[in-house]
PDB file of N, CA and C in Angstrom:
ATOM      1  N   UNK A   1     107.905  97.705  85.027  1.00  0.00           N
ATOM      2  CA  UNK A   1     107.910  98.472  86.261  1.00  0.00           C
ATOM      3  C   UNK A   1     109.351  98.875  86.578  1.00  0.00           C
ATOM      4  N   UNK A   2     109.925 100.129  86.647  1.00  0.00           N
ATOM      5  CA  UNK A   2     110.689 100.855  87.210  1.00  0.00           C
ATOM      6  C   UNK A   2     110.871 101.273  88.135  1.00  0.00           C
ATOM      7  N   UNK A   3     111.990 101.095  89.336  1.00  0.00           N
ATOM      8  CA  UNK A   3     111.855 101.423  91.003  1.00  0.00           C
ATOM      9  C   UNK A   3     112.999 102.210  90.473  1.00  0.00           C
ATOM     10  N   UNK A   4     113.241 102.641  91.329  1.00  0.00           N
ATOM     11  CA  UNK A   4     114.568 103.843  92.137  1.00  0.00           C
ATOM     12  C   UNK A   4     114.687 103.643  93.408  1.00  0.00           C
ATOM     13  N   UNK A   5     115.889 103.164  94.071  1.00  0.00           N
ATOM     14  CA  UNK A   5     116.367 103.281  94.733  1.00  0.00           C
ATOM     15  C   UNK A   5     116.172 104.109  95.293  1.00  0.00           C
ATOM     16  N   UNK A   6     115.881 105.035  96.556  1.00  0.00           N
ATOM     17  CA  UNK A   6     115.841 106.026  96.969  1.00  0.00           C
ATOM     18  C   UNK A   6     116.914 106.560  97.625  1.00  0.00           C
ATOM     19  N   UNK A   7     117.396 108.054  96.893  1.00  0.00           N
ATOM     20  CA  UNK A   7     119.185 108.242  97.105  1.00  0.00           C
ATOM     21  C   UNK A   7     119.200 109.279  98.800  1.00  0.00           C
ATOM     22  N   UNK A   8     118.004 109.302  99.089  1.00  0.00           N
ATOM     23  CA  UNK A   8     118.267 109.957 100.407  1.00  0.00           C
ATOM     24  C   UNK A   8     118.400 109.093 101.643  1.00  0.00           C
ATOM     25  N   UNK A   9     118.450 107.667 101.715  1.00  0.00           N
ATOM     26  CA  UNK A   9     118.623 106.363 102.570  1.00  0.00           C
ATOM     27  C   UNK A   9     120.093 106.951 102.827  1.00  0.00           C
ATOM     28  N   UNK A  10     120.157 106.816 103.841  1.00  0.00           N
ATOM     29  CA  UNK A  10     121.708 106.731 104.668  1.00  0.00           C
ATOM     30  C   UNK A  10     122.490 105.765 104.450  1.00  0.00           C
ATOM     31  N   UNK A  11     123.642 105.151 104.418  1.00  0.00           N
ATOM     32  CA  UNK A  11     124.142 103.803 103.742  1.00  0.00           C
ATOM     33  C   UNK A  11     125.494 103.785 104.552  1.00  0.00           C
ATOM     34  N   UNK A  12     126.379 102.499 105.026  1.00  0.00           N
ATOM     35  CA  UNK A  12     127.212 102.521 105.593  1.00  0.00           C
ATOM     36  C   UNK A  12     127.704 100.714 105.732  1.00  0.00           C
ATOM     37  N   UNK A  13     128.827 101.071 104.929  1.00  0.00           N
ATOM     38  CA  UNK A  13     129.166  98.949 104.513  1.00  0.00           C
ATOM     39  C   UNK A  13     130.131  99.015 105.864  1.00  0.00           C
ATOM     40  N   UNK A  14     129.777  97.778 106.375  1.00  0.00           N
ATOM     41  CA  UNK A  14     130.245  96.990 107.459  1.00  0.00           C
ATOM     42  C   UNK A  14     130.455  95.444 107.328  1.00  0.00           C
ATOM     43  N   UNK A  15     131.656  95.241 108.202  1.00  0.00           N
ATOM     44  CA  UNK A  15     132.117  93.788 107.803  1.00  0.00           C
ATOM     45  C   UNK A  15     132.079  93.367 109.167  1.00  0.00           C
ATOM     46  N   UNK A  16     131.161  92.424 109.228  1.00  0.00           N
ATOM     47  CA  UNK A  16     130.882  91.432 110.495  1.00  0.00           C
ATOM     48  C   UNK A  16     131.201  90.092 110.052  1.00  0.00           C
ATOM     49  N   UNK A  17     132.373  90.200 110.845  1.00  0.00           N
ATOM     50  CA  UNK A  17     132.929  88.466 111.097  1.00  0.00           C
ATOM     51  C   UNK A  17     133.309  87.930 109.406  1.00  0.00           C
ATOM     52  N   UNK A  18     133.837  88.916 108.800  1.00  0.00           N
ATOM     53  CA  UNK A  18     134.145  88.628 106.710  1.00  0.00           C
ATOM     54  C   UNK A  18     133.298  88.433 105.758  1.00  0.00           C
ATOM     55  N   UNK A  19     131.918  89.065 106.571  1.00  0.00           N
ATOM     56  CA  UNK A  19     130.977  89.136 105.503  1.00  0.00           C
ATOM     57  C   UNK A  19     130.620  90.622 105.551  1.00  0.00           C
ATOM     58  N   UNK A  20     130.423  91.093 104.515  1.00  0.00           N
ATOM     59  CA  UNK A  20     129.993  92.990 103.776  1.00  0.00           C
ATOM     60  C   UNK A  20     128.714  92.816 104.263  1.00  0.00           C
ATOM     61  N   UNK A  21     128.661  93.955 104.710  1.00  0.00           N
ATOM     62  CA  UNK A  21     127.117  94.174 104.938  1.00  0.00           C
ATOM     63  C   UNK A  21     127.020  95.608 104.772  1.00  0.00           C
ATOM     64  N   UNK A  22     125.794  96.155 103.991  1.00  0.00           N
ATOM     65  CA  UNK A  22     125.147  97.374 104.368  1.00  0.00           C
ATOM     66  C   UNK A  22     124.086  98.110 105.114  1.00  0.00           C
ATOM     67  N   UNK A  23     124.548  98.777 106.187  1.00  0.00           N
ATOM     68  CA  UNK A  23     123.175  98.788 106.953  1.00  0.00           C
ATOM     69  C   UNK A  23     122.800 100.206 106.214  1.00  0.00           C
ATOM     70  N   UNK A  24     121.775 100.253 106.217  1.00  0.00           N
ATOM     71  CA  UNK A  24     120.836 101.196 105.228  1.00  0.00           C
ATOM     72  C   UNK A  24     119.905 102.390 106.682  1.00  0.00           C
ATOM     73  N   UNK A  25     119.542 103.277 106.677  1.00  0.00           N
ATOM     74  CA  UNK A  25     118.652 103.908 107.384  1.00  0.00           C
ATOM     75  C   UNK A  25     118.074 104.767 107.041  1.00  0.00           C
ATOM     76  N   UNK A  26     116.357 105.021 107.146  1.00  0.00           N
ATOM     77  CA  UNK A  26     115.897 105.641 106.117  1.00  0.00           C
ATOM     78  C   UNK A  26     115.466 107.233 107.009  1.00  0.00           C
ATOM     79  N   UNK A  27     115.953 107.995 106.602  1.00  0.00           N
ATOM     80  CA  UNK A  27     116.042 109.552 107.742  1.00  0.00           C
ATOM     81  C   UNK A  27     114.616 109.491 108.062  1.00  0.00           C
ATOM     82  N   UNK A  28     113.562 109.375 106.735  1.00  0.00           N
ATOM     83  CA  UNK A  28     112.464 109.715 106.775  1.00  0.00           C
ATOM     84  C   UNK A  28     111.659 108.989 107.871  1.00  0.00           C
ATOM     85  N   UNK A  29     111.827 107.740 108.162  1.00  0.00           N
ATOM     86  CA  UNK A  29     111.186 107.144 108.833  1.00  0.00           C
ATOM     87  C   UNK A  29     111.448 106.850 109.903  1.00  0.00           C
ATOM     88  N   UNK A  30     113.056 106.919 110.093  1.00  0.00           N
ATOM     89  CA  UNK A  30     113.781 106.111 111.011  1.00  0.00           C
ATOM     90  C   UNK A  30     114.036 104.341 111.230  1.00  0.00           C
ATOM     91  N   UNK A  31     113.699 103.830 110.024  1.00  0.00           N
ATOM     92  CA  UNK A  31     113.719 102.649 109.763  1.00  0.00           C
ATOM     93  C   UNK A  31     115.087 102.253 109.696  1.00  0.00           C
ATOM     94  N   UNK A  32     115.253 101.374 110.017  1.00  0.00           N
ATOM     95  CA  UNK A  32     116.818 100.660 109.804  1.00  0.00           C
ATOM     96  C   UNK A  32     117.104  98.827 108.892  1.00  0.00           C
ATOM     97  N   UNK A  33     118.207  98.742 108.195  1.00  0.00           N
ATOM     98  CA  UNK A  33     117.751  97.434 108.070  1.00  0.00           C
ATOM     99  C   UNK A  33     119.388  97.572 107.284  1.00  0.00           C
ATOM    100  N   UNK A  34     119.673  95.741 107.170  1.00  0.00           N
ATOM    101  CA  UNK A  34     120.746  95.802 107.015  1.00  0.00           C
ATOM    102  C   UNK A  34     120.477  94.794 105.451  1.00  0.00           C
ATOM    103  N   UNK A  35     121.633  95.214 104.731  1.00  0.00           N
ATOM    104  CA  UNK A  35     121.863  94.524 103.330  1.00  0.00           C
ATOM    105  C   UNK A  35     122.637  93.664 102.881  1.00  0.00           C
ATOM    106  N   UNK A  36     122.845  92.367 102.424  1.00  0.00           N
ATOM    107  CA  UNK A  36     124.019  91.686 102.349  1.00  0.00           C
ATOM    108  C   UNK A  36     124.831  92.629 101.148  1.00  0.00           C
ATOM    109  N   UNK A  37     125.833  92.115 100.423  1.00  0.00           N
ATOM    110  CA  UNK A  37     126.762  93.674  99.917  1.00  0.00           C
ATOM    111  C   UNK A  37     125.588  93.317  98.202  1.00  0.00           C
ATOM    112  N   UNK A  38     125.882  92.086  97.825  1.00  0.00           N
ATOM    113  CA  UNK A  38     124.839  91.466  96.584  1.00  0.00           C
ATOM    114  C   UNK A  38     123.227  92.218  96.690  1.00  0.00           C
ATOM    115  N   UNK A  39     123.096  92.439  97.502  1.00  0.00           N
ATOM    116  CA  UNK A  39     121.519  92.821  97.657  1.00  0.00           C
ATOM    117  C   UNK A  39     121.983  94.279  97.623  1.00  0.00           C
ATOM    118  N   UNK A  40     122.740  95.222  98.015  1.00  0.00           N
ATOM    119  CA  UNK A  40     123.100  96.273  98.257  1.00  0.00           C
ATOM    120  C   UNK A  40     123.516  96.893  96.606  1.00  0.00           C
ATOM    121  N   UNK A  41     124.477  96.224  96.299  1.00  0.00           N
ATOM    122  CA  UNK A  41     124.841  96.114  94.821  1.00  0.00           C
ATOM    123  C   UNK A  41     123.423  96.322  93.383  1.00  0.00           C
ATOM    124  N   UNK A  42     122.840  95.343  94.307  1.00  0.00           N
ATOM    125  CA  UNK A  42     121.338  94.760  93.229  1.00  0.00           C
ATOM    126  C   UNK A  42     120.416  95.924  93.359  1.00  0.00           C
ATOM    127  N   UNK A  43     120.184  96.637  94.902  1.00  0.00           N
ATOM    128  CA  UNK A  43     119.093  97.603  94.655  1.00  0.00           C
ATOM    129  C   UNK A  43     120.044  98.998  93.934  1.00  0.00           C
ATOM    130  N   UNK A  44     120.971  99.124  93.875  1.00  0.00           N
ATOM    131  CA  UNK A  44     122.326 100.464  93.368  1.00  0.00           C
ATOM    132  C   UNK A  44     121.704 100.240  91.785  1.00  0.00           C
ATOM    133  N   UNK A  45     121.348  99.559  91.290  1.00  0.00           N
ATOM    134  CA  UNK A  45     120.645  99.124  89.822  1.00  0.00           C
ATOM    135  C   UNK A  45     119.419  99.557  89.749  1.00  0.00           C
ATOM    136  N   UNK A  46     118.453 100.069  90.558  1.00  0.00           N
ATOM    137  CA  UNK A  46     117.343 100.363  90.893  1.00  0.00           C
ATOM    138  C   UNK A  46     117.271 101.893  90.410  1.00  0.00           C
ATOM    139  N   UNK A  47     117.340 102.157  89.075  1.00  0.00           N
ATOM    140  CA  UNK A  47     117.719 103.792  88.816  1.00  0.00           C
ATOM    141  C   UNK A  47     116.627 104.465  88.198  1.00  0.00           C
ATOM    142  N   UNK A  48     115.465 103.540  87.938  1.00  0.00           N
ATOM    143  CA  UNK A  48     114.201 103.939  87.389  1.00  0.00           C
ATOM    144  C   UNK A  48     113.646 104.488  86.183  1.00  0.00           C
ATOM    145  N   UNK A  49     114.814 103.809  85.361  1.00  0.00           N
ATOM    146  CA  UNK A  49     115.098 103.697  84.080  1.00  0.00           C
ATOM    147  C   UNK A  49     115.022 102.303  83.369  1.00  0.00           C
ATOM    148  N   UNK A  50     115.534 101.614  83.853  1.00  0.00           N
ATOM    149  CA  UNK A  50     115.414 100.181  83.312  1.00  0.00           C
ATOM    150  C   UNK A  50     114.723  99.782  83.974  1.00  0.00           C
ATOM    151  N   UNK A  51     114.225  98.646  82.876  1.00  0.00           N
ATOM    152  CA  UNK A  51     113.405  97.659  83.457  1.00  0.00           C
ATOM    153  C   UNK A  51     113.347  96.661  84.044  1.00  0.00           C
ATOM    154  N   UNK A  52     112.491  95.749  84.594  1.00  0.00           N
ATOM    155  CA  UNK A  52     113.484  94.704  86.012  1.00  0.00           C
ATOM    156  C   UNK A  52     113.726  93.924  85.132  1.00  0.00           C
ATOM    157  N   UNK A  53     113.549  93.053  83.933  1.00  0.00           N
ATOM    158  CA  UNK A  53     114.284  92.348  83.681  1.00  0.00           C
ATOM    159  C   UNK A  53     116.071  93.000  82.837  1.00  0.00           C
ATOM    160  N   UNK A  54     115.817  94.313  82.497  1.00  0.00           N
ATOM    161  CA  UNK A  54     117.146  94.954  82.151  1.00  0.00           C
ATOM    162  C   UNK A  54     117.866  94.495  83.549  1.00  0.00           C
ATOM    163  N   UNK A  55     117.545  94.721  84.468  1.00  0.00           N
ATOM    164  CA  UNK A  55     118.287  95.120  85.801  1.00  0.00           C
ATOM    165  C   UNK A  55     118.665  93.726  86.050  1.00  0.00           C
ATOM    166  N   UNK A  56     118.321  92.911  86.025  1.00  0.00           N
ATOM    167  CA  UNK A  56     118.815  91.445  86.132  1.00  0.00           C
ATOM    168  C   UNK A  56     119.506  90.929  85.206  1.00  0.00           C
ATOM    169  N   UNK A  57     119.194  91.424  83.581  1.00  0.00           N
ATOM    170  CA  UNK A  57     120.701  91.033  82.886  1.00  0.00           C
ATOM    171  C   UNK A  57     121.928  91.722  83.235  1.00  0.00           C
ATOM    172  N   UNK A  58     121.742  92.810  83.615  1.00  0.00           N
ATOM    173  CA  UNK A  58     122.800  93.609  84.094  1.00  0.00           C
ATOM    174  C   UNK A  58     123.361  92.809  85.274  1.00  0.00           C
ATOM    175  N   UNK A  59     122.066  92.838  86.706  1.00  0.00           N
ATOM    176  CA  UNK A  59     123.289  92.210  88.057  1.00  0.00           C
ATOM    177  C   UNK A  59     124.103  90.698  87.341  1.00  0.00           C
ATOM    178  N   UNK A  60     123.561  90.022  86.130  1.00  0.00           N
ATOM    179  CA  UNK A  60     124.560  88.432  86.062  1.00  0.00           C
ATOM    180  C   UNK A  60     125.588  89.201  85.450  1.00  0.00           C
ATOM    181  N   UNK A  61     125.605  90.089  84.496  1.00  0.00           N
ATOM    182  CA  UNK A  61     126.737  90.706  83.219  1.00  0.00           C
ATOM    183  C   UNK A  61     127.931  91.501  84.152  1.00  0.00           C
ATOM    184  N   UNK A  62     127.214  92.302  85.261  1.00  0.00           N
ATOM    185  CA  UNK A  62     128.309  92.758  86.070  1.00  0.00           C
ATOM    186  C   UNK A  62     128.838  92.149  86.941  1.00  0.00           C
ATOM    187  N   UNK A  63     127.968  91.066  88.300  1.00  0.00           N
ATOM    188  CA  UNK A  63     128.542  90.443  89.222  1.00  0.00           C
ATOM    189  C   UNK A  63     128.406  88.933  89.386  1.00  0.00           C
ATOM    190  N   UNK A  64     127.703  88.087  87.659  1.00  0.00           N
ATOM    191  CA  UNK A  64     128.365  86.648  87.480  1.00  0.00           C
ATOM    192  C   UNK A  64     126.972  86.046  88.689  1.00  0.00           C
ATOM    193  N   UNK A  65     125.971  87.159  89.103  1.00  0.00           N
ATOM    194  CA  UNK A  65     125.234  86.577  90.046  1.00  0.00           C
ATOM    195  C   UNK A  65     123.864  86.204  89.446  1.00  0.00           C
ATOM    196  N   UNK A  66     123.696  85.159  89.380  1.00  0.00           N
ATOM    197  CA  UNK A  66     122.105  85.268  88.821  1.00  0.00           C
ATOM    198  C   UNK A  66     120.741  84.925  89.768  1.00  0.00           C
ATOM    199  N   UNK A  67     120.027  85.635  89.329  1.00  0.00           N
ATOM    200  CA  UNK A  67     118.993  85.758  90.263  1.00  0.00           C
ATOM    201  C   UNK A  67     117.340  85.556  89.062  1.00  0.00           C
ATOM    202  N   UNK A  68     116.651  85.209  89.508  1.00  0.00           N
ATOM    203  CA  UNK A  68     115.428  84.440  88.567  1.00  0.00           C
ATOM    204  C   UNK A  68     114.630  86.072  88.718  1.00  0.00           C
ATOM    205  N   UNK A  69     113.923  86.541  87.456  1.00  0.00           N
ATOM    206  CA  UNK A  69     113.438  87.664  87.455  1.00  0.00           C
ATOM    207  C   UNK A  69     112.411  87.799  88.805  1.00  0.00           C
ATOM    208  N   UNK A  70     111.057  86.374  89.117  1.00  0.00           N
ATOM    209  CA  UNK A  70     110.623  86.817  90.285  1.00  0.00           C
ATOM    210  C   UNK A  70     111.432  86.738  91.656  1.00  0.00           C
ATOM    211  N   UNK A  71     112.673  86.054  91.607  1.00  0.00           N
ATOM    212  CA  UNK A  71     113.055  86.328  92.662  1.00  0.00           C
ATOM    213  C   UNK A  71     113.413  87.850  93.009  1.00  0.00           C
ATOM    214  N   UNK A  72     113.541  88.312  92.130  1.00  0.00           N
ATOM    215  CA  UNK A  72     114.193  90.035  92.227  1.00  0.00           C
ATOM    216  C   UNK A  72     113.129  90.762  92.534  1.00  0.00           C
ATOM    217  N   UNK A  73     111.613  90.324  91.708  1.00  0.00           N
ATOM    218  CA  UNK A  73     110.691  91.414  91.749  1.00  0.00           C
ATOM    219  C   UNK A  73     110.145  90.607  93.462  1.00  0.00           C
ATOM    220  N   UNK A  74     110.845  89.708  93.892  1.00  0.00           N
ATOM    221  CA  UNK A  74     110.216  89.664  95.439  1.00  0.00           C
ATOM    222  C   UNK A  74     111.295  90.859  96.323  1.00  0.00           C
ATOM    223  N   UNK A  75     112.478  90.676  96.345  1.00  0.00           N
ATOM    224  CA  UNK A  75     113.284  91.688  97.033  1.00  0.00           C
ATOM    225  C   UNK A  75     112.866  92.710  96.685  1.00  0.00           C
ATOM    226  N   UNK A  76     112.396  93.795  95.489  1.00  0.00           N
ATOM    227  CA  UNK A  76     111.726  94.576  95.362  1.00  0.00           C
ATOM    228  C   UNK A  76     110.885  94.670  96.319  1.00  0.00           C
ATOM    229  N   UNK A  77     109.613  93.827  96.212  1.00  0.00           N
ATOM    230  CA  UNK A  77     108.409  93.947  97.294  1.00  0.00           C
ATOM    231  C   UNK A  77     109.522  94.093  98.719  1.00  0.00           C
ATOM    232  N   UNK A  78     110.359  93.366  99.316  1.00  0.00           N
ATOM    233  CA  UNK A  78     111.108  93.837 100.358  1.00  0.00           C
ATOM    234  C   UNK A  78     111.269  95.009 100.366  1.00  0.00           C
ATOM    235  N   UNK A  79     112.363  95.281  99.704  1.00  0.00           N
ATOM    236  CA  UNK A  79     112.904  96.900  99.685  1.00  0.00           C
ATOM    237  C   UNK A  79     111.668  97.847  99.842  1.00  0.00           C
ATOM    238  N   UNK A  80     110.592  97.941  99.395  1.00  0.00           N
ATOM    239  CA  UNK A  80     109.753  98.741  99.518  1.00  0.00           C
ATOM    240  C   UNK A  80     108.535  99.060 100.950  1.00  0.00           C
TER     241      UNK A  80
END
C-alpha cells in the first residue's frame, strides 16, 4: 500500500517551548492538526511510490529513528 502525502495541506513548523512542531491545515476541509517535526518528517516520505515498509527503512537510514512497520501503518490510519 502506497499513500501520498497530500501536497495541497498548508504546513507551518513552530517551536513551542524547544520542541518543532508542524501545524498542518487542510484548505479542503478546514481541518487543523499539529505534527511533532519526526511525524512531519515521516509523512514527507509518503510519496506514493514506495512501499510502507520501503518508507520505514528509509525514516531509520535517514533520521536513526525507528519505528515498527505497524506502528507506521497506525499513524497512517491517523493521517488519513
Amino acid at each position: 500500500m502506497a499513500l501520498i502525502f497530500r501536497t495541497d495541506l498548508e504546513c507551518s513548523r513552530e517551536d513551542k517551548q524547544g520542541m518543532i512542531f508542524y501545524h498542518v491545515r487542510d484548505p479542503q476541509s478546514g481541518a487543523n492538526f499539529d505534527l511533532y517535526e519526526i511525524e512531519y518528517l515521516m509523512a514527507l516520505k509518503l510519496d506514493g511510490v514506495r512501499e510502507v515498509d520501503e518508507v520505514v527503512a528509509d525514516i531509520y537510514d535517514d533520521y536513526d529513528f525507528e519505528i515498527s512497520l505497524e506502528d507506521f501503518e497506525t499513524f497512517m490510519a491517523q493521517l488519513s
